[in-house]
PDB file of N, CA and C in Angstrom:
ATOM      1  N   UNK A   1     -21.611   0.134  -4.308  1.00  0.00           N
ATOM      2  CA  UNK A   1     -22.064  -1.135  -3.783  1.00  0.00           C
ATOM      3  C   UNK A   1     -21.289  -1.457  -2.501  1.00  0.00           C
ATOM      4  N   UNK A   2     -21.733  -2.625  -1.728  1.00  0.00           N
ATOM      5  CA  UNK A   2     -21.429  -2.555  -0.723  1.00  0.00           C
ATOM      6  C   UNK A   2     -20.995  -3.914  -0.336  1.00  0.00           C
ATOM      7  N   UNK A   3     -20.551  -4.896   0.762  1.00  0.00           N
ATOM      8  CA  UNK A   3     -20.217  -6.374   0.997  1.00  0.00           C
ATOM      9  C   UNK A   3     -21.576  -6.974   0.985  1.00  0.00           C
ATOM     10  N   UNK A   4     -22.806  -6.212   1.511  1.00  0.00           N
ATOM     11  CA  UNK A   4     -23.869  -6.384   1.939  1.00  0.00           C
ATOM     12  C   UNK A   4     -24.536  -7.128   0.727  1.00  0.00           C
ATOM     13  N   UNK A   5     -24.642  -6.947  -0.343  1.00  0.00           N
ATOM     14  CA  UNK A   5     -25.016  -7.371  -1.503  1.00  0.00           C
ATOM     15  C   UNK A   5     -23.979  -8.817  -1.522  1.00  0.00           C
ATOM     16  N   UNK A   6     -23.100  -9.090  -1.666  1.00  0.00           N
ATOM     17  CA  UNK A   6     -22.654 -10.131  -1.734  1.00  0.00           C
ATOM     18  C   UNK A   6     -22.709 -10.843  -0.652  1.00  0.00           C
ATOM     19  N   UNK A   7     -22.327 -10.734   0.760  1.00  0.00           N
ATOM     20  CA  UNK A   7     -22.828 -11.777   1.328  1.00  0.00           C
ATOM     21  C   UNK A   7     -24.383 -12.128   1.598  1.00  0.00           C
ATOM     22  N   UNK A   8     -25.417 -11.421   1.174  1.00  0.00           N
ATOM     23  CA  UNK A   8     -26.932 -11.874   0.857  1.00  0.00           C
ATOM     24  C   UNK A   8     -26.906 -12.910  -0.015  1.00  0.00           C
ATOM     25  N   UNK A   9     -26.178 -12.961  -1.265  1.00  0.00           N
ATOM     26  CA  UNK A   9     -26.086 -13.652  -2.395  1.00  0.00           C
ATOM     27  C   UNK A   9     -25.556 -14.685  -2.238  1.00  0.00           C
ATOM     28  N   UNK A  10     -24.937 -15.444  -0.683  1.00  0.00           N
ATOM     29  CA  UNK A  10     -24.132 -16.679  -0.846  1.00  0.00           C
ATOM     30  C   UNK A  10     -24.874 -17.140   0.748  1.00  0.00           C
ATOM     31  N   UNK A  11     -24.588 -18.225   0.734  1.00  0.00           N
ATOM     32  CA  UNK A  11     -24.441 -18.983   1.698  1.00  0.00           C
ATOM     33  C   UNK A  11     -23.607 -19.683   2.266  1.00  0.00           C
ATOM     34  N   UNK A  12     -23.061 -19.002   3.327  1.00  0.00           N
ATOM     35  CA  UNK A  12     -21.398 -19.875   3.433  1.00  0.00           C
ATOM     36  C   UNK A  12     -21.199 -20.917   4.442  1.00  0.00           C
ATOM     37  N   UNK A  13     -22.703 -21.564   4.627  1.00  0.00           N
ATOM     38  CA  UNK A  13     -22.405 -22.761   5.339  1.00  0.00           C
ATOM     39  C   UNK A  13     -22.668 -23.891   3.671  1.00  0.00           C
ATOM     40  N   UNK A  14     -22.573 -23.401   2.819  1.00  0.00           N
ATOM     41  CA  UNK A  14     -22.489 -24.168   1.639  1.00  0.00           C
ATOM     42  C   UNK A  14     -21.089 -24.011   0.948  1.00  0.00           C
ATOM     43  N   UNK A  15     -20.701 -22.807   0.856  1.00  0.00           N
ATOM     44  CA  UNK A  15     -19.553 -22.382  -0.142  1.00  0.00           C
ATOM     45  C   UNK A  15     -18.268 -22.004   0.269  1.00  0.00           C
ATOM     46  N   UNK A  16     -17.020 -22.327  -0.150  1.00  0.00           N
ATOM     47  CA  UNK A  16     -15.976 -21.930   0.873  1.00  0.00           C
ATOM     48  C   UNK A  16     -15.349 -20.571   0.243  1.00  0.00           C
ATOM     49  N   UNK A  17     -16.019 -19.933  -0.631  1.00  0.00           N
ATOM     50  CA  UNK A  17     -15.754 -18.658  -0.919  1.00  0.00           C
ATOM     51  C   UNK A  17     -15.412 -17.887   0.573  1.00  0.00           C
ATOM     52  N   UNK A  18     -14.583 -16.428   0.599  1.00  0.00           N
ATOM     53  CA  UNK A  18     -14.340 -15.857   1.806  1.00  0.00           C
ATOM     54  C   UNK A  18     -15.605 -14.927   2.045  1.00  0.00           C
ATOM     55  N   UNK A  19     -15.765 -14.736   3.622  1.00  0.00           N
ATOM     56  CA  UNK A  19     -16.735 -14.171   4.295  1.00  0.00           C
ATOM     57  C   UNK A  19     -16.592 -12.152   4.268  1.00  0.00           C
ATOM     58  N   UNK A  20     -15.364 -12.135   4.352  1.00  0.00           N
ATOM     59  CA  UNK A  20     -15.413 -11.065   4.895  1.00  0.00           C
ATOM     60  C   UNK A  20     -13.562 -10.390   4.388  1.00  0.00           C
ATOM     61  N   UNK A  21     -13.432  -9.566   4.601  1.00  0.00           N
ATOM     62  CA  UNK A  21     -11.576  -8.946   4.759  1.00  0.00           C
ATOM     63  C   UNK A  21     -11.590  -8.000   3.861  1.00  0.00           C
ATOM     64  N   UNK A  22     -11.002  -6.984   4.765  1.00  0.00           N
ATOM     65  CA  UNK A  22     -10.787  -5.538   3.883  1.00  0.00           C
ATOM     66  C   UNK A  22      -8.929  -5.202   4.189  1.00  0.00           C
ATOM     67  N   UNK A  23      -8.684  -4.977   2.905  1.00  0.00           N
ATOM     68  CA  UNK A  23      -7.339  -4.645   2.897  1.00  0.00           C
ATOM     69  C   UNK A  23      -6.661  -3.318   3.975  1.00  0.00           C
ATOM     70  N   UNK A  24      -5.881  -3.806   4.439  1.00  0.00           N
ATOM     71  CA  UNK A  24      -5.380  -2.472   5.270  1.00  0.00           C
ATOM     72  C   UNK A  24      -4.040  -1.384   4.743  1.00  0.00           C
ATOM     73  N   UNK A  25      -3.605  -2.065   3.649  1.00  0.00           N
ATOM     74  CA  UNK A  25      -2.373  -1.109   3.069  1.00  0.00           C
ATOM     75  C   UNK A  25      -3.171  -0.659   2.397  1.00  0.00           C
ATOM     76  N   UNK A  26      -3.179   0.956   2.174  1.00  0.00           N
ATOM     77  CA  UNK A  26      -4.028   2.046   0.870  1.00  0.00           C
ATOM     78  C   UNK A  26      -3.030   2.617   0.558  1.00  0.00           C
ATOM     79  N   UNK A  27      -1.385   1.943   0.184  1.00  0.00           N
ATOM     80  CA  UNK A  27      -0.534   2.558  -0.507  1.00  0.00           C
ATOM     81  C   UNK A  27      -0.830   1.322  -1.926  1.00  0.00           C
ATOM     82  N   UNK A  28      -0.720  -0.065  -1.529  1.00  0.00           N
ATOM     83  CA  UNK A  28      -0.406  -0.927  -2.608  1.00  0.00           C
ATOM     84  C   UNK A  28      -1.747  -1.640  -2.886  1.00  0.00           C
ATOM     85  N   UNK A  29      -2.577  -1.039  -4.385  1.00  0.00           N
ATOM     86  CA  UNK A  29      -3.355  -1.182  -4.794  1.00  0.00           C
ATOM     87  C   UNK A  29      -3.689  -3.004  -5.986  1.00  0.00           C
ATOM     88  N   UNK A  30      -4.249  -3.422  -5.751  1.00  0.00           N
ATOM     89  CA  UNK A  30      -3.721  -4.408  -6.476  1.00  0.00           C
ATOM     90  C   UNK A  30      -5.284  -4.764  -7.246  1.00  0.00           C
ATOM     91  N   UNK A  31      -5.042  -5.719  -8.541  1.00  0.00           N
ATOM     92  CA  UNK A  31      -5.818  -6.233  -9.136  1.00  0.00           C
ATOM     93  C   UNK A  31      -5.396  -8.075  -9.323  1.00  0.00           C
ATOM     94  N   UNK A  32      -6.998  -8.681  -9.947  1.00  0.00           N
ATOM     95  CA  UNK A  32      -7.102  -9.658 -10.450  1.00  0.00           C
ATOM     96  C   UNK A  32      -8.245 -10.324 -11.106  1.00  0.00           C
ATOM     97  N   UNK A  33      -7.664 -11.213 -12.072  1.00  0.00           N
ATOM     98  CA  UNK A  33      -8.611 -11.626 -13.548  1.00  0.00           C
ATOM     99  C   UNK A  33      -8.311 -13.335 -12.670  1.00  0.00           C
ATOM    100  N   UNK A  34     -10.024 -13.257 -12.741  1.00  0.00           N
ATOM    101  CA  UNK A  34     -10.185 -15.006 -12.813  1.00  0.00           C
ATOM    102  C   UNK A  34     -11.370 -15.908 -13.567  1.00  0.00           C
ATOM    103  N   UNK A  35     -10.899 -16.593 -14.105  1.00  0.00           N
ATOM    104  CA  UNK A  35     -11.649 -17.634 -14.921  1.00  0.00           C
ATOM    105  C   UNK A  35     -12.787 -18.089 -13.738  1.00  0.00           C
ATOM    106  N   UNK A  36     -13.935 -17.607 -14.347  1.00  0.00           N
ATOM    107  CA  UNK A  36     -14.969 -18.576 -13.683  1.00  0.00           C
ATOM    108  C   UNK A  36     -15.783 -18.896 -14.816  1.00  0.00           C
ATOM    109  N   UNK A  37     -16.347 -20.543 -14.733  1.00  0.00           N
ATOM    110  CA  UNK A  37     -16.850 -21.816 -15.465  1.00  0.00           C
ATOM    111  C   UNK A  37     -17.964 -22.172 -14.500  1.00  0.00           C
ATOM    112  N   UNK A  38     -18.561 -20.675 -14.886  1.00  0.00           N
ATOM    113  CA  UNK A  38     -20.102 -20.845 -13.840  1.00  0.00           C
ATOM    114  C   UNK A  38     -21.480 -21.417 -15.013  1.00  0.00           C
ATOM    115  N   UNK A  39     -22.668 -20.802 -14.945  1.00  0.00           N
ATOM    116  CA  UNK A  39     -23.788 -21.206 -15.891  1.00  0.00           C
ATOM    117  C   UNK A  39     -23.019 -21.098 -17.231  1.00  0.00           C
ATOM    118  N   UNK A  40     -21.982 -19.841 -17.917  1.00  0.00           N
ATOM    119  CA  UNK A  40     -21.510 -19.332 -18.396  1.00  0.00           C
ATOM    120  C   UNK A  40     -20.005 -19.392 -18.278  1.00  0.00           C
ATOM    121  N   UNK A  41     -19.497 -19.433 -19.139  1.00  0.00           N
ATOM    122  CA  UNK A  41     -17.615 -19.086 -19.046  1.00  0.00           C
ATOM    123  C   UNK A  41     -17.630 -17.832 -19.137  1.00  0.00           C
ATOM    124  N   UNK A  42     -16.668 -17.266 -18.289  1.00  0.00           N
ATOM    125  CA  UNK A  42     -16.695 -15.470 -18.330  1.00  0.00           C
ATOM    126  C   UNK A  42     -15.612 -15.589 -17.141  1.00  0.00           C
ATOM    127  N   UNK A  43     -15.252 -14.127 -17.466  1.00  0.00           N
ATOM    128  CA  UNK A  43     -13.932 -13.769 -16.366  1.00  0.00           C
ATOM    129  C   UNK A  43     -14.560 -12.455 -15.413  1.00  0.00           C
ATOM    130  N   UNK A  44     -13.769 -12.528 -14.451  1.00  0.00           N
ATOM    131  CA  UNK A  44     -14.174 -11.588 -13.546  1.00  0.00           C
ATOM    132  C   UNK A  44     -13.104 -10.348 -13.030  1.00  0.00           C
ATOM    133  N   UNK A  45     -13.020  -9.361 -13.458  1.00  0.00           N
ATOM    134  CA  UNK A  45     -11.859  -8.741 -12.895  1.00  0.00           C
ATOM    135  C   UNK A  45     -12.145  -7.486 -11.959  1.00  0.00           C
ATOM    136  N   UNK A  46     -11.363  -7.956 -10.810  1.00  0.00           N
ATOM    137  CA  UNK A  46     -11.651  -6.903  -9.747  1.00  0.00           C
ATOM    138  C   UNK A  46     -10.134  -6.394  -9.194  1.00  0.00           C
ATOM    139  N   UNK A  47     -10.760  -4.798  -8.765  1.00  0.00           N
ATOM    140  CA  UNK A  47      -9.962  -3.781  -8.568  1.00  0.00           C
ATOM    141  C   UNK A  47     -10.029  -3.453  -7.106  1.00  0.00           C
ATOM    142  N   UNK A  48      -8.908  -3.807  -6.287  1.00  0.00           N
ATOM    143  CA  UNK A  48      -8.718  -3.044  -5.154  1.00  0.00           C
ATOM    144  C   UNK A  48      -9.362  -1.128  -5.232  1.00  0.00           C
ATOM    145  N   UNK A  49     -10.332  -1.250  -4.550  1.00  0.00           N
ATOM    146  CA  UNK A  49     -10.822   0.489  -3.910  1.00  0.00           C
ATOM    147  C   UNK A  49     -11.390   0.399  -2.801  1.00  0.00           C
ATOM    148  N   UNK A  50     -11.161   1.121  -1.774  1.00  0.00           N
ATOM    149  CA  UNK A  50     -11.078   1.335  -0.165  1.00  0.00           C
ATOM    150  C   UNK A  50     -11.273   0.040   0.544  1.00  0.00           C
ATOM    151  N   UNK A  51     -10.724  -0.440   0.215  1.00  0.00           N
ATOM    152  CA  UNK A  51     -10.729  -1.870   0.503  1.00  0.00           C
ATOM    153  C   UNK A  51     -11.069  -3.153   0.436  1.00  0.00           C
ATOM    154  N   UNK A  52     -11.797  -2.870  -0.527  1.00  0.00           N
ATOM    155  CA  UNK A  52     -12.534  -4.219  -1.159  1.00  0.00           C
ATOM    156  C   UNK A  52     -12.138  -4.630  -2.520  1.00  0.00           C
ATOM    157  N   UNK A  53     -13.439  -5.326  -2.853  1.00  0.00           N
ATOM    158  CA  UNK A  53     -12.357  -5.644  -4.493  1.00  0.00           C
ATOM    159  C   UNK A  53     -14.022  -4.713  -5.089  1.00  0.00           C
ATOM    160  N   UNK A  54     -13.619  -4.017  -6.348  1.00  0.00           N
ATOM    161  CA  UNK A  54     -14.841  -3.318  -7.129  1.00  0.00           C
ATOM    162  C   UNK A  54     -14.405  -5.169  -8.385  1.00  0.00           C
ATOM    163  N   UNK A  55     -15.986  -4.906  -9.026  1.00  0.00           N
ATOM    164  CA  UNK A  55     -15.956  -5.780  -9.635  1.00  0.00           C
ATOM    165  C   UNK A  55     -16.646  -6.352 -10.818  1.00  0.00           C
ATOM    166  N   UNK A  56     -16.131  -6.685 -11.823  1.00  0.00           N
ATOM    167  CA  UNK A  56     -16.989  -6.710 -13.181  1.00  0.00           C
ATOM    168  C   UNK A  56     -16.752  -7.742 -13.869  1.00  0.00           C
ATOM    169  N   UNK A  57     -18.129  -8.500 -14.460  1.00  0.00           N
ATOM    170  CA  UNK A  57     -18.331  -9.582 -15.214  1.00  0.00           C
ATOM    171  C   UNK A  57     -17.444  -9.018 -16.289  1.00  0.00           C
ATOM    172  N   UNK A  58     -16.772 -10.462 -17.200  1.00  0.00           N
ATOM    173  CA  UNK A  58     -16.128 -10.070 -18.333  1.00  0.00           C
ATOM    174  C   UNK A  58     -16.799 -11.196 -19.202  1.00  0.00           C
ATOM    175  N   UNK A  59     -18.411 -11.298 -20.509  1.00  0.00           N
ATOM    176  CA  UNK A  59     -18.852 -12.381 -20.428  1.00  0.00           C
ATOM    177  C   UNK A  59     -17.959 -13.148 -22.240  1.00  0.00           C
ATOM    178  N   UNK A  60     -17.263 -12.257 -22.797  1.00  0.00           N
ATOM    179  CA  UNK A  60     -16.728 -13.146 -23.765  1.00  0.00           C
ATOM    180  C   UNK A  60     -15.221 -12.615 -23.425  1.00  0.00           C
ATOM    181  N   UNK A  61     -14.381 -12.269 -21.984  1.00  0.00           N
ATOM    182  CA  UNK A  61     -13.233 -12.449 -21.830  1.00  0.00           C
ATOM    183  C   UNK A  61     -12.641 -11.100 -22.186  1.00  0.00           C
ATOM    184  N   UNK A  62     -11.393 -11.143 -21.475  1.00  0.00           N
ATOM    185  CA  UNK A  62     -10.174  -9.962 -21.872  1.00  0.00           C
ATOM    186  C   UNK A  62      -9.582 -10.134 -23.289  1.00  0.00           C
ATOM    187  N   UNK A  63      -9.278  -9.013 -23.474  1.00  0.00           N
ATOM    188  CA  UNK A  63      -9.215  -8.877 -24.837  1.00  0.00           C
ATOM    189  C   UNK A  63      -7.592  -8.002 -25.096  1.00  0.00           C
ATOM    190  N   UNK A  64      -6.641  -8.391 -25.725  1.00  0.00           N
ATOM    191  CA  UNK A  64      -5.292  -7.717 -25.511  1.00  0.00           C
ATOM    192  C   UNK A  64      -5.659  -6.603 -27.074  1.00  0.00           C
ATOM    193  N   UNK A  65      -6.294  -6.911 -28.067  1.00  0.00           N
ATOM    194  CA  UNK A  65      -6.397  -5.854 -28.638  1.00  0.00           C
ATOM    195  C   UNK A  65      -7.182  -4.356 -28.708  1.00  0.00           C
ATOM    196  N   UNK A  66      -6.554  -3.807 -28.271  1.00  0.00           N
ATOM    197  CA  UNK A  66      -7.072  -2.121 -27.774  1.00  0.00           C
ATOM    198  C   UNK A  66      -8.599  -1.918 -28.774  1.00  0.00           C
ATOM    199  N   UNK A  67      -8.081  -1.904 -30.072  1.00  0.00           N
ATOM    200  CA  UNK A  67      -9.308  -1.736 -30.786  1.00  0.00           C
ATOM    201  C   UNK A  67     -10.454  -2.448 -31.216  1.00  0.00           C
ATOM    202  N   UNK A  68     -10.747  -4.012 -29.981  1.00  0.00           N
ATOM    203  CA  UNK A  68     -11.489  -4.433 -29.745  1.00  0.00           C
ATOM    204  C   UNK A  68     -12.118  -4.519 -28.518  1.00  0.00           C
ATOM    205  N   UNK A  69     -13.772  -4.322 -28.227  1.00  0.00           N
ATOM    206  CA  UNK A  69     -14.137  -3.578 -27.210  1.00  0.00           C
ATOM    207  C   UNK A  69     -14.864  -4.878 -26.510  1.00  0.00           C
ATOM    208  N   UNK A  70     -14.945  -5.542 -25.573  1.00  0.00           N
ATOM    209  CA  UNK A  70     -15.958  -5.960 -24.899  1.00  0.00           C
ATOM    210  C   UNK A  70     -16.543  -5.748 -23.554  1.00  0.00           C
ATOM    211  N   UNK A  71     -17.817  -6.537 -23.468  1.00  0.00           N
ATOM    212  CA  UNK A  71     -18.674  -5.527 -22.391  1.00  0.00           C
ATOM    213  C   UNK A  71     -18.035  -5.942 -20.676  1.00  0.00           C
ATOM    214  N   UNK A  72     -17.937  -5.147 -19.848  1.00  0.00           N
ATOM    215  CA  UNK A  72     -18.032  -5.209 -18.354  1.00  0.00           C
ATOM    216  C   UNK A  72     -19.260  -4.933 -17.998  1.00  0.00           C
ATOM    217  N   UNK A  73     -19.610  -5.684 -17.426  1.00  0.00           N
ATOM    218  CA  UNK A  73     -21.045  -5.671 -16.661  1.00  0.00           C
ATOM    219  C   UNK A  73     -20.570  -5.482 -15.106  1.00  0.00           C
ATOM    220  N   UNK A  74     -20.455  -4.301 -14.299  1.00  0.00           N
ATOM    221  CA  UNK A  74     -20.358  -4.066 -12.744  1.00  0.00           C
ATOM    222  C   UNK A  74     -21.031  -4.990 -12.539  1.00  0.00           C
ATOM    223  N   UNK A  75     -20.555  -6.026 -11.156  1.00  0.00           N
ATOM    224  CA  UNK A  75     -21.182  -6.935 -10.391  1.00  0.00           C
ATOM    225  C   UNK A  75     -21.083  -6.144  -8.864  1.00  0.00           C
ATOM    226  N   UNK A  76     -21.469  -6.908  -7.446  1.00  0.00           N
ATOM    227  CA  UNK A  76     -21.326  -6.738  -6.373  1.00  0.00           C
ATOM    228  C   UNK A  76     -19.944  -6.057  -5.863  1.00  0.00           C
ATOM    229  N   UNK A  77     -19.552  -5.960  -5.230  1.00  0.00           N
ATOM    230  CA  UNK A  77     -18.089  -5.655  -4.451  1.00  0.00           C
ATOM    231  C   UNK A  77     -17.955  -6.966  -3.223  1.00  0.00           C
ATOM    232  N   UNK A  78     -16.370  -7.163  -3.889  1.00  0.00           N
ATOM    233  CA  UNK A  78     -16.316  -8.911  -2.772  1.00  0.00           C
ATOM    234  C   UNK A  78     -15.156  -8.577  -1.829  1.00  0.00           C
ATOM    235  N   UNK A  79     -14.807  -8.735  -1.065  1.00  0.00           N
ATOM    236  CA  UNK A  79     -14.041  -8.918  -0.109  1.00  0.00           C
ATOM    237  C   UNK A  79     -12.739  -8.995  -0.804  1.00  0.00           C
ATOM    238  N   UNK A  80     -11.788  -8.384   0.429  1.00  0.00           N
ATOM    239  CA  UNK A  80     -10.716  -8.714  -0.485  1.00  0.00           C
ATOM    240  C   UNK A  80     -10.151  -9.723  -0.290  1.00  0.00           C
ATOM    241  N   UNK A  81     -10.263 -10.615   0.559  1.00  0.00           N
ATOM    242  CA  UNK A  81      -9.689 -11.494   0.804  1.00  0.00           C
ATOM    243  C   UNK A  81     -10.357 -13.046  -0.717  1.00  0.00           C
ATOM    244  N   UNK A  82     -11.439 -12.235  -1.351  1.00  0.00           N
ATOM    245  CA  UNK A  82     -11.477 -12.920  -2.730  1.00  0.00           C
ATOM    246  C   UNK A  82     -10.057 -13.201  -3.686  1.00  0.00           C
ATOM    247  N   UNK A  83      -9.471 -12.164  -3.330  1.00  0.00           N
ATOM    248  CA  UNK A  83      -7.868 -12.154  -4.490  1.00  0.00           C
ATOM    249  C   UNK A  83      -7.720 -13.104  -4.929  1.00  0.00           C
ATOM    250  N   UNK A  84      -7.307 -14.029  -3.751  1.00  0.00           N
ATOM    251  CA  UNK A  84      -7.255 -15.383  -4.081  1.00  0.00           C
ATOM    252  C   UNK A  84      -7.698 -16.231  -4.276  1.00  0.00           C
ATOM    253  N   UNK A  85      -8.988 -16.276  -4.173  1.00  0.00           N
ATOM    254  CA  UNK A  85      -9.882 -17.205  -4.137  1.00  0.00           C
ATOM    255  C   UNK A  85      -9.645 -18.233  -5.297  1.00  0.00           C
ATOM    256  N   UNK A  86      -9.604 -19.515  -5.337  1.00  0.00           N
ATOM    257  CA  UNK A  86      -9.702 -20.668  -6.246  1.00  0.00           C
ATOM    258  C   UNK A  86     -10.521 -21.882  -5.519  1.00  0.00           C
ATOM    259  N   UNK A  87     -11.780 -22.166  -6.482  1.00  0.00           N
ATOM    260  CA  UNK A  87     -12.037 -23.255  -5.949  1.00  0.00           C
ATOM    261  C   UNK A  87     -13.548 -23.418  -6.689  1.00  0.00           C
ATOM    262  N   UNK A  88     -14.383 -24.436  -5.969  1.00  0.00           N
ATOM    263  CA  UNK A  88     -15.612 -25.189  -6.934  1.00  0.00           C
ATOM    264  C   UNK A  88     -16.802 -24.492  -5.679  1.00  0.00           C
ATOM    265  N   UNK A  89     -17.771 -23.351  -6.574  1.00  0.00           N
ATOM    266  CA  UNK A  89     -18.349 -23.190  -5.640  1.00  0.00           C
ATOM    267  C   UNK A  89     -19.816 -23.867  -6.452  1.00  0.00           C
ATOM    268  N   UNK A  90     -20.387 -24.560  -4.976  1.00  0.00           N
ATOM    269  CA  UNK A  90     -21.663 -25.567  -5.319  1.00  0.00           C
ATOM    270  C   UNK A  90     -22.280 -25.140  -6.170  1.00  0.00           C
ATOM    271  N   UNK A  91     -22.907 -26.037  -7.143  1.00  0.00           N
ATOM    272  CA  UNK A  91     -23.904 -26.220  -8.303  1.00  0.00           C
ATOM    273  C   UNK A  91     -25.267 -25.890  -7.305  1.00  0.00           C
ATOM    274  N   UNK A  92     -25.676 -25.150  -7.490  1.00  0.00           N
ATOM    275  CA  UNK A  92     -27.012 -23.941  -7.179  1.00  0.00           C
ATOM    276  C   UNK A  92     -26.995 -23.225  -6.147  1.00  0.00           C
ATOM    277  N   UNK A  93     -25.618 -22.724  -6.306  1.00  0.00           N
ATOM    278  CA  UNK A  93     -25.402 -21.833  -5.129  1.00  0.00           C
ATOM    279  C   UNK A  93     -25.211 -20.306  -6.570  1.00  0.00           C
ATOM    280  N   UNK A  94     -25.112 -19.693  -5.908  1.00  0.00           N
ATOM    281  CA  UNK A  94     -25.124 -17.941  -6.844  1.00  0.00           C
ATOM    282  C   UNK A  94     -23.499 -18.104  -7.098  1.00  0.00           C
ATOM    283  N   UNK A  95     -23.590 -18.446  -8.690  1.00  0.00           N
ATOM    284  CA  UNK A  95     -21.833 -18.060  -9.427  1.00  0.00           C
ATOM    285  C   UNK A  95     -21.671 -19.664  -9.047  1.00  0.00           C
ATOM    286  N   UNK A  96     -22.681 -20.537  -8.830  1.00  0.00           N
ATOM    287  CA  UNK A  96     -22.047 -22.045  -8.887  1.00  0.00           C
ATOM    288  C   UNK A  96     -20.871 -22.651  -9.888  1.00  0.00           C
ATOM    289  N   UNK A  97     -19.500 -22.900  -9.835  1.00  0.00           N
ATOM    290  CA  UNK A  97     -18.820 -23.539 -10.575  1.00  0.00           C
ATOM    291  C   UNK A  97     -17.248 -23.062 -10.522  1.00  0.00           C
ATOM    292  N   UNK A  98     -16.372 -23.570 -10.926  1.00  0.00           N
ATOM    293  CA  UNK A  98     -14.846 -23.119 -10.654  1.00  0.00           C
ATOM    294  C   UNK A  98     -14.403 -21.954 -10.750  1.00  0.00           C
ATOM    295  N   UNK A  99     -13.792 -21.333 -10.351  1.00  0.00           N
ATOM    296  CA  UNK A  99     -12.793 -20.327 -10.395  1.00  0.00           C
ATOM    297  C   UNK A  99     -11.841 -20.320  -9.865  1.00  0.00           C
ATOM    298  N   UNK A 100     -10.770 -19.945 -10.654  1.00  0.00           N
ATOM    299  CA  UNK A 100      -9.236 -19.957 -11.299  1.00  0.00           C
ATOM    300  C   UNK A 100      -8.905 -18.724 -10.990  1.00  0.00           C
ATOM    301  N   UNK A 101      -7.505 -18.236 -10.037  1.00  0.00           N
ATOM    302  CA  UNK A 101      -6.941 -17.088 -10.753  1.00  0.00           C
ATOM    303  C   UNK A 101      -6.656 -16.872 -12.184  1.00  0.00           C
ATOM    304  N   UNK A 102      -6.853 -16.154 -13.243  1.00  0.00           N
ATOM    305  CA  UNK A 102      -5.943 -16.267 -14.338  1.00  0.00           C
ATOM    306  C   UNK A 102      -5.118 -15.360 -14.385  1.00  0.00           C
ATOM    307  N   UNK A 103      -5.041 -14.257 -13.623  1.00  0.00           N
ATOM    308  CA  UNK A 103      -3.836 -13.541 -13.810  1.00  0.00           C
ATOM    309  C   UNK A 103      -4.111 -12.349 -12.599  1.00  0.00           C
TER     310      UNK A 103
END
């Protein structure tokens, strides 16, 4: 997947989600889990790869016990400058509603 898919999916004279940013260190790989309280409660955890974030719905959450399995659903690939992202994105915009780093 590509940015192309996600910025089709938003409108950012509505949403203050980030536009664009690709990481430039490809020594220090990084991840992050965030609470989003969109149509649905579900977490999202994305993985630094060639510079973006790869990225997957988590729709009943992380789970610390190994021998319990739940589903990742691959979503778009977001920018990396998502890492951080926290904030209220508009009610009928695509993924309308808060997100939280959680970890």
């Amino acid at each position: 997947m590509s940015l192309k898919a996600y910025e089709q999916k938003r409108d950012f004279k509505k949403t203050t989600e980030p536009k664009a940013g690709k990481s430039k260190d490809k020594d220090h790989l990084i991840f992050v889990v965030q609470k989003h309280d969109a149509s649905r409660l579900h977490y999202d955890f994305r993985l630094e790869m060639d510079g973006v974030l790869k990225s997957w719905a988590i729709p009943k959450g992380p789970m610390l016990d190994p021998k319990v399995k739940h589903l990742a659903m691959m979503v778009e690939d977001h920018p990396f400058d998502y890492l951080n992202f926290e904030g209220i994105i508009p009610k009928g915009e695509y993924g309308g509603g808060t997100v939280i780093v959680w970890d």
